[in-house]
N, C-alpha and C. Protein backbone atom coordinates (compact mmCIF):
# COMPACT_ATOMS: atom_id res chain seq x y z
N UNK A 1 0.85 -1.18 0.00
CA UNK A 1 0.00 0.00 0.00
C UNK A 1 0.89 1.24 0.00
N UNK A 2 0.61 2.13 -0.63
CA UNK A 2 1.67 3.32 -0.96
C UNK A 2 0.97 4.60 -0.75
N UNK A 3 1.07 5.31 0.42
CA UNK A 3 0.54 6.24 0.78
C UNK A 3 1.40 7.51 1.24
N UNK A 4 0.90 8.94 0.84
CA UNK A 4 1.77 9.95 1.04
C UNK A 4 1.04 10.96 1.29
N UNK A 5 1.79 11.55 2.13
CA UNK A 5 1.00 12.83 2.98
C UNK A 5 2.33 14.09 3.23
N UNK A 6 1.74 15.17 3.42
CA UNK A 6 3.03 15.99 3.31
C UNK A 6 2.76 16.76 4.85
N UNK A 7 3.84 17.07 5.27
CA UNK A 7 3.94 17.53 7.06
C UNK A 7 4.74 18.73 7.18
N UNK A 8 4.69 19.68 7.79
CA UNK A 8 5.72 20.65 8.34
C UNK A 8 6.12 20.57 9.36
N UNK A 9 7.27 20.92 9.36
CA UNK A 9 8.14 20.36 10.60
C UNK A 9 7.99 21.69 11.54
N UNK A 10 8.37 21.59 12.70
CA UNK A 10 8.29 22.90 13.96
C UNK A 10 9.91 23.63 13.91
N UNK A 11 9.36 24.31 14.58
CA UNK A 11 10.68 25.07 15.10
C UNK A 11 11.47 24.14 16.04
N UNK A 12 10.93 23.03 16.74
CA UNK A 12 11.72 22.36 17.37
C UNK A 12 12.08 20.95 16.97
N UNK A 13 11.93 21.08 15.27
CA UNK A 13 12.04 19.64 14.45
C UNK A 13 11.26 18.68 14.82
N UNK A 14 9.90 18.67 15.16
CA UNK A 14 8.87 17.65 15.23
C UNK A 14 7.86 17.75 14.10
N UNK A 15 7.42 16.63 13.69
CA UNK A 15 6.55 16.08 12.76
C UNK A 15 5.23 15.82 13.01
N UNK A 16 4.64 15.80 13.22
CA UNK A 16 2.97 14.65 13.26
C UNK A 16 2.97 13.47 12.47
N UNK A 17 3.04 12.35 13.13
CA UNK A 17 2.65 11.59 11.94
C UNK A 17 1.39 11.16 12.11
N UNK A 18 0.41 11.36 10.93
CA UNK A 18 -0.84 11.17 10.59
C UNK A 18 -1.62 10.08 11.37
N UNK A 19 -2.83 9.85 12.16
CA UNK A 19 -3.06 8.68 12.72
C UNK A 19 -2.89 7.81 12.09
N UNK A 20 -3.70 7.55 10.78
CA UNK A 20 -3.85 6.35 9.93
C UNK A 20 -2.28 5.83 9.58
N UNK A 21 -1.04 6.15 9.93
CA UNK A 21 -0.14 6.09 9.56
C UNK A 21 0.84 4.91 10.92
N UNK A 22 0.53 6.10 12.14
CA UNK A 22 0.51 5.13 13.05
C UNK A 22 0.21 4.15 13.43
N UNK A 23 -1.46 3.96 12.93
CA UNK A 23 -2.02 3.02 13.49
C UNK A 23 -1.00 1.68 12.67
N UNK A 24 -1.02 1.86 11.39
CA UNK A 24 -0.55 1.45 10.40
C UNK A 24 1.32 0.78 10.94
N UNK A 25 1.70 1.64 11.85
CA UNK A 25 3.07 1.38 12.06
C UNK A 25 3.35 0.28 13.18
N UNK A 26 1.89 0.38 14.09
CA UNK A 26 2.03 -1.44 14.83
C UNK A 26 2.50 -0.80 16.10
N UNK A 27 3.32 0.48 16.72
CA UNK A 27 3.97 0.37 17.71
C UNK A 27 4.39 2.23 17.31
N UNK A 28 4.79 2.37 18.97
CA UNK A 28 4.78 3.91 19.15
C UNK A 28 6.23 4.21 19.21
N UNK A 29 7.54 3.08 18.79
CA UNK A 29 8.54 3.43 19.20
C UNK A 29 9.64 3.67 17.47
N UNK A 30 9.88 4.08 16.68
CA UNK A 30 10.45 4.24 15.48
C UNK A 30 11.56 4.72 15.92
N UNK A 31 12.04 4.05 14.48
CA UNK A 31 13.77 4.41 14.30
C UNK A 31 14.02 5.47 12.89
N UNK A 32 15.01 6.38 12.79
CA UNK A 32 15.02 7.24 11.65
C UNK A 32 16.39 6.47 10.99
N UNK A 33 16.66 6.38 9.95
CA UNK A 33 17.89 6.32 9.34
C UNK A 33 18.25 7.26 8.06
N UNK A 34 19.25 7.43 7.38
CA UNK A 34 18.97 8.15 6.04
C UNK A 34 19.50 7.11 5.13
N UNK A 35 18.85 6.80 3.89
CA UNK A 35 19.47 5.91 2.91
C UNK A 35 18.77 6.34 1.55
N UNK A 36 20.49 6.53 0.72
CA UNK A 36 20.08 7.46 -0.39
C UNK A 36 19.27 8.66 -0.50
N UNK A 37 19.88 9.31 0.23
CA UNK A 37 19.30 10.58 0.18
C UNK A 37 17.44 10.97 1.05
N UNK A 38 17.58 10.08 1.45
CA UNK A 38 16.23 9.95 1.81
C UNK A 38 15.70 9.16 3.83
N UNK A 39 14.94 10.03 4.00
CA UNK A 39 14.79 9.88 5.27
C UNK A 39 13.56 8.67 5.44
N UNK A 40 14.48 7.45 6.16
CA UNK A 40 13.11 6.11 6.13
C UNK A 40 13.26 6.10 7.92
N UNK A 41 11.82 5.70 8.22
CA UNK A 41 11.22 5.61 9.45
C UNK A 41 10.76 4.89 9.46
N UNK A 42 11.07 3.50 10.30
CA UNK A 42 10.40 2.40 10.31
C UNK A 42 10.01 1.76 12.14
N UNK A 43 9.02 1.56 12.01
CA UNK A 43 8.28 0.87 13.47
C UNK A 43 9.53 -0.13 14.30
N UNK A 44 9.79 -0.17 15.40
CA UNK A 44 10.51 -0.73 16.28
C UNK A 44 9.13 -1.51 17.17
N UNK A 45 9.27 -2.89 16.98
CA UNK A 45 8.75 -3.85 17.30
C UNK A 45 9.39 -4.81 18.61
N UNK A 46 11.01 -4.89 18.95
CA UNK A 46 11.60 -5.31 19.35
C UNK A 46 12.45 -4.30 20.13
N UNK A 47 12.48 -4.14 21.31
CA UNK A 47 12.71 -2.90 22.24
C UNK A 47 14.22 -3.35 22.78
N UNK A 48 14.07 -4.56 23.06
CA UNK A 48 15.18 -5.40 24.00
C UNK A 48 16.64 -5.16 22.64
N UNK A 49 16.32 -5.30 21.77
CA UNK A 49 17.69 -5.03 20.90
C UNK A 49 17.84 -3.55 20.40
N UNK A 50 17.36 -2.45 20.56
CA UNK A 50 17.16 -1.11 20.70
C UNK A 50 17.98 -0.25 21.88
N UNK A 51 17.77 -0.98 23.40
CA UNK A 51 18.30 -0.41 24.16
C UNK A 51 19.22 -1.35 24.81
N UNK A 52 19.55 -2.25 24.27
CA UNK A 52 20.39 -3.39 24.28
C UNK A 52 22.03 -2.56 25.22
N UNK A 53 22.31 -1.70 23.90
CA UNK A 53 23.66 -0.99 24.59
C UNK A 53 23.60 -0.04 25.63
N UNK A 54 22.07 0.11 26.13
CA UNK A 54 22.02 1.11 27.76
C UNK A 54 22.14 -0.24 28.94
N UNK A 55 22.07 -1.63 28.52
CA UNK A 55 21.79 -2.21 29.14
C UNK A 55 23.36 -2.41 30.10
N UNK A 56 22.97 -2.88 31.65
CA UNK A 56 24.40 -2.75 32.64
C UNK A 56 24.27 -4.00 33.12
N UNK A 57 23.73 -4.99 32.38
CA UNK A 57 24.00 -6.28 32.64
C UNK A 57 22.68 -6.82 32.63
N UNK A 58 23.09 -8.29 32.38
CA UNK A 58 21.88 -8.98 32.26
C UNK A 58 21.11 -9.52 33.49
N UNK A 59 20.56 -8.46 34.23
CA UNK A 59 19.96 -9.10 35.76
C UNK A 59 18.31 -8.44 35.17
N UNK A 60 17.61 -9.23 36.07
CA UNK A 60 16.25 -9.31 35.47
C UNK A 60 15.71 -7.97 36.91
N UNK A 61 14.14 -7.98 36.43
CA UNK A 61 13.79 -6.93 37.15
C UNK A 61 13.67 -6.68 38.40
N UNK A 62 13.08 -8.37 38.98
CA UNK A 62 12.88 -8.44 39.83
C UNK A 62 14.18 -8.51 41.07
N UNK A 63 15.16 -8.92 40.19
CA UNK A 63 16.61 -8.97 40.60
C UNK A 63 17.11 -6.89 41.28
N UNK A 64 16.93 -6.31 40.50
CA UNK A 64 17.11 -5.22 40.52
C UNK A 64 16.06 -4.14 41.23
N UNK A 65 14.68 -4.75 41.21
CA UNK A 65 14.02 -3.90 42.46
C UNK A 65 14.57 -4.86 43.62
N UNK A 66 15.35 -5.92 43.84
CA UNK A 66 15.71 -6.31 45.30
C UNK A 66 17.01 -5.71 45.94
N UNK A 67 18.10 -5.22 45.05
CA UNK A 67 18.78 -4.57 45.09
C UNK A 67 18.45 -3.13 45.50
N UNK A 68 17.66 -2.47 44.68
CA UNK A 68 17.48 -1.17 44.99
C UNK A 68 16.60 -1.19 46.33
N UNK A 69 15.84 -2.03 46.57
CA UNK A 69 15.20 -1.86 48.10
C UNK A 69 15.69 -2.19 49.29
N UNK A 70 17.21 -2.86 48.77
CA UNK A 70 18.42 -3.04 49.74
C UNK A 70 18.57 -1.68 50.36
N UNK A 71 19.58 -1.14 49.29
CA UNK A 71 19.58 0.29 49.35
C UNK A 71 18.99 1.16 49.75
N UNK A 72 17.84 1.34 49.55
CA UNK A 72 16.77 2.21 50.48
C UNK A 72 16.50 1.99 51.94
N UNK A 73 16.70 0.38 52.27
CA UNK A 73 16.65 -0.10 53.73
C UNK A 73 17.78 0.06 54.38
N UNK A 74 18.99 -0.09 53.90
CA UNK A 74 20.15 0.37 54.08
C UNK A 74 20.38 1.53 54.46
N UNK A 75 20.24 2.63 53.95
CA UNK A 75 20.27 4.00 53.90
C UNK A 75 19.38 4.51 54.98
N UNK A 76 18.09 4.10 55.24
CA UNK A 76 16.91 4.62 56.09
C UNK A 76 17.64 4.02 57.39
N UNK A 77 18.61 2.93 57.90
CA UNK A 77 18.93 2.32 58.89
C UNK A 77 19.89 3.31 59.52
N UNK A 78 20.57 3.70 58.50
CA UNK A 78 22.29 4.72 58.95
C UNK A 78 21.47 6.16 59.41
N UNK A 79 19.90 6.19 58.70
CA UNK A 79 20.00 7.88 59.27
C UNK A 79 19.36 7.78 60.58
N UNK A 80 20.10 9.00 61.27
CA UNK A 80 20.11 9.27 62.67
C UNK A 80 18.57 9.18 62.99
């Protein structure tokens, strides 16, 4: 399906993209690249390989709210 719509951009470089476009894109998280001269935007479906390189190790969540509520119990113990 080949559909085109034309947008103006802001003073602070934001777009709208059209509902029917979104709905169309499956997911609220996109990636920009440029290839050949041309700006492609495609839907990010898969999050875990996206923020892959913010990641500080592979400990799961529940692992990491037990840690951080260490810390908070920890901390609340030392104050006077």
């Amino acid at each position: 399906m080949k559909m085109e719509v034309m947008a103006k951009i802001t003073s602070k470089g934001q777009v709208t993209i059209p509902k029917k476009m979104r709905d169309m894109l499956g997911s609220d998280v996109v990636r920009f690249r440029i290839e050949n001269e041309k700006i492609v935007l495609e839907p990010v479906r898969d999050l875990g390989g996206v923020f892959k390189r913010y990641a500080k190790g592979l400990i799961s969540f529940k692992e990491e709210r037990e840690i951080a509520w260490e810390k908070v119990t920890h901390e609340y113990k030392e104050d006077p």
